[in-house]
Protein backbone atom coordinates (compact mmCIF):
# COMPACT_ATOMS: atom_id res chain seq x y z
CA UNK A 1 111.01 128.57 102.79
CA UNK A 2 107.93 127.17 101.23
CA UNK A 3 105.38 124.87 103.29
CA UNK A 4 102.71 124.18 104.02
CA UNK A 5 100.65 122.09 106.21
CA UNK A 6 97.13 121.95 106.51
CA UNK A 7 94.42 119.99 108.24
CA UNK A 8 91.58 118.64 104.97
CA UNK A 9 89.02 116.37 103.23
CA UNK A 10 89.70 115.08 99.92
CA UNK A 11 86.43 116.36 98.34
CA UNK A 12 87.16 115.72 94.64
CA UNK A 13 89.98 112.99 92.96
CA UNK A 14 91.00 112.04 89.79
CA UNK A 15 92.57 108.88 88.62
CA UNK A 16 95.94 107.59 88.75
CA UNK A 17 98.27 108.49 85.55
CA UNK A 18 101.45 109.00 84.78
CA UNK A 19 103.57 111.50 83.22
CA UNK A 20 105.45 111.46 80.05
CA UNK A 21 108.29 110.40 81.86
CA UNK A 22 106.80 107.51 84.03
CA UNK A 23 106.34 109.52 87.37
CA UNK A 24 102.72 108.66 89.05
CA UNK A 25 100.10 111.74 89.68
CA UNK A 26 97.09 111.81 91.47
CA UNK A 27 95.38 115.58 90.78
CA UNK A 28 92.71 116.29 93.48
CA UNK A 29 90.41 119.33 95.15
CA UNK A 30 90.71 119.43 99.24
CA UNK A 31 88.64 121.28 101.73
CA UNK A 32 89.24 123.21 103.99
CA UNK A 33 87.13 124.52 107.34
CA UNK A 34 88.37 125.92 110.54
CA UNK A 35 88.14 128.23 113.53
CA UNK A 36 91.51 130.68 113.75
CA UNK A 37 91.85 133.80 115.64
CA UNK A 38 93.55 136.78 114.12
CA UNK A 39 94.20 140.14 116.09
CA UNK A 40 92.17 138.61 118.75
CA UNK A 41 89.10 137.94 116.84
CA UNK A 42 87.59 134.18 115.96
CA UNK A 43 87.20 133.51 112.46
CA UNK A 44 86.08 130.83 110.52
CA UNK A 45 87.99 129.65 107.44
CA UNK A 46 86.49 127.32 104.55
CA UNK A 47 88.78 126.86 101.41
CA UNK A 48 89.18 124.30 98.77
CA UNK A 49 92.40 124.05 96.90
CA UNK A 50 93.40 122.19 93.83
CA UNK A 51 96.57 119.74 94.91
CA UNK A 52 98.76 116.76 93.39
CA UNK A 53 100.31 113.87 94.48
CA UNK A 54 103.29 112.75 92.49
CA UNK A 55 105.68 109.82 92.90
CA UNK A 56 105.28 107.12 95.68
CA UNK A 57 102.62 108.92 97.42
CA UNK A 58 100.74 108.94 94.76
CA UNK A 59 100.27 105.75 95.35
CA UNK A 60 98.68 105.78 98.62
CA UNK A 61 97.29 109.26 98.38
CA UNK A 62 94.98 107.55 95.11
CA UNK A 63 93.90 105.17 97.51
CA UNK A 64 92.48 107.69 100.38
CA UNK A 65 89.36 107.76 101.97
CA UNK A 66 87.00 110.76 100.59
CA UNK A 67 85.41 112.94 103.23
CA UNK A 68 88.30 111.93 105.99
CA UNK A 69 90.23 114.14 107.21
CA UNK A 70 94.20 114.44 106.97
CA UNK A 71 96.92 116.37 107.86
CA UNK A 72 98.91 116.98 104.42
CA UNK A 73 102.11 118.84 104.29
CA UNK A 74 103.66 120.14 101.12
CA UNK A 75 104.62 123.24 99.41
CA UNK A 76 102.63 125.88 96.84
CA UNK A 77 103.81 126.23 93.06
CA UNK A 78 102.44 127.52 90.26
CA UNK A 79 100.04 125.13 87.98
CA UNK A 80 102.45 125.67 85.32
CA UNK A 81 104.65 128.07 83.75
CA UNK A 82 103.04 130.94 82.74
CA UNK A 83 100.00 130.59 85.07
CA UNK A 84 99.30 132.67 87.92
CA UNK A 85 96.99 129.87 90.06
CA UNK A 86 98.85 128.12 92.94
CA UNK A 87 98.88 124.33 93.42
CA UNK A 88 100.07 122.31 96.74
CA UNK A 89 102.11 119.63 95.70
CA UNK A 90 101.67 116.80 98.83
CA UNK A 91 105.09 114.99 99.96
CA UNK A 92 102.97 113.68 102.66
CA UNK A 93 99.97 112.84 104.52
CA UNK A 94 98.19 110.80 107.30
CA UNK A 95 94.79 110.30 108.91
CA UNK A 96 93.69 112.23 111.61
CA UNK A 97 93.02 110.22 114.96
């Protein structure tokens, strides 16, 4: 199983475009910053990871408020092919209350 689901800003996002075949994209950066506990101990955690929105979320997701936060949920791939980075592709998101 692959998925993820993670509380984040949208810190960085590019422009709507489409792919060769027609399918919507919106590329962006999210961050990242929490308080977890592991084997007992608090610890903060501050990330930013590179994600897309493709198809009719792309839509909305182009639209989104920068520096609000969201819950997304998705899964990891790789950027492409050959390359050894990870991307999280969003099905879905929505604002936090």
């Amino acid at each position: 199983m692959n998925q993820l689901a993670v509380r984040a800003q949208i810190l960085e996002r590019d422009i709507l475009r489409y792919t060769p075949a027609g399918i919507p994209i919106v590329s962006a950066i999210l961050q990242h910053q929490s308080q977890q506990t592991e084997a007992g101990v608090a610890r903060t955690t501050e990330f930013e990871i590179t994600a897309v929105a493709a198809g009719e979320i792309a839509g909305r997701f182009g639209q989104a408020e920068l520096g609000v936060a969201y819950d997304f949920t998705g899964f990891l791939a790789k950027k492409n092919r050959n390359s050894k980075s990870l991307v999280f592709h969003i099905i879905d998101f929505r604002a936090v209350a």
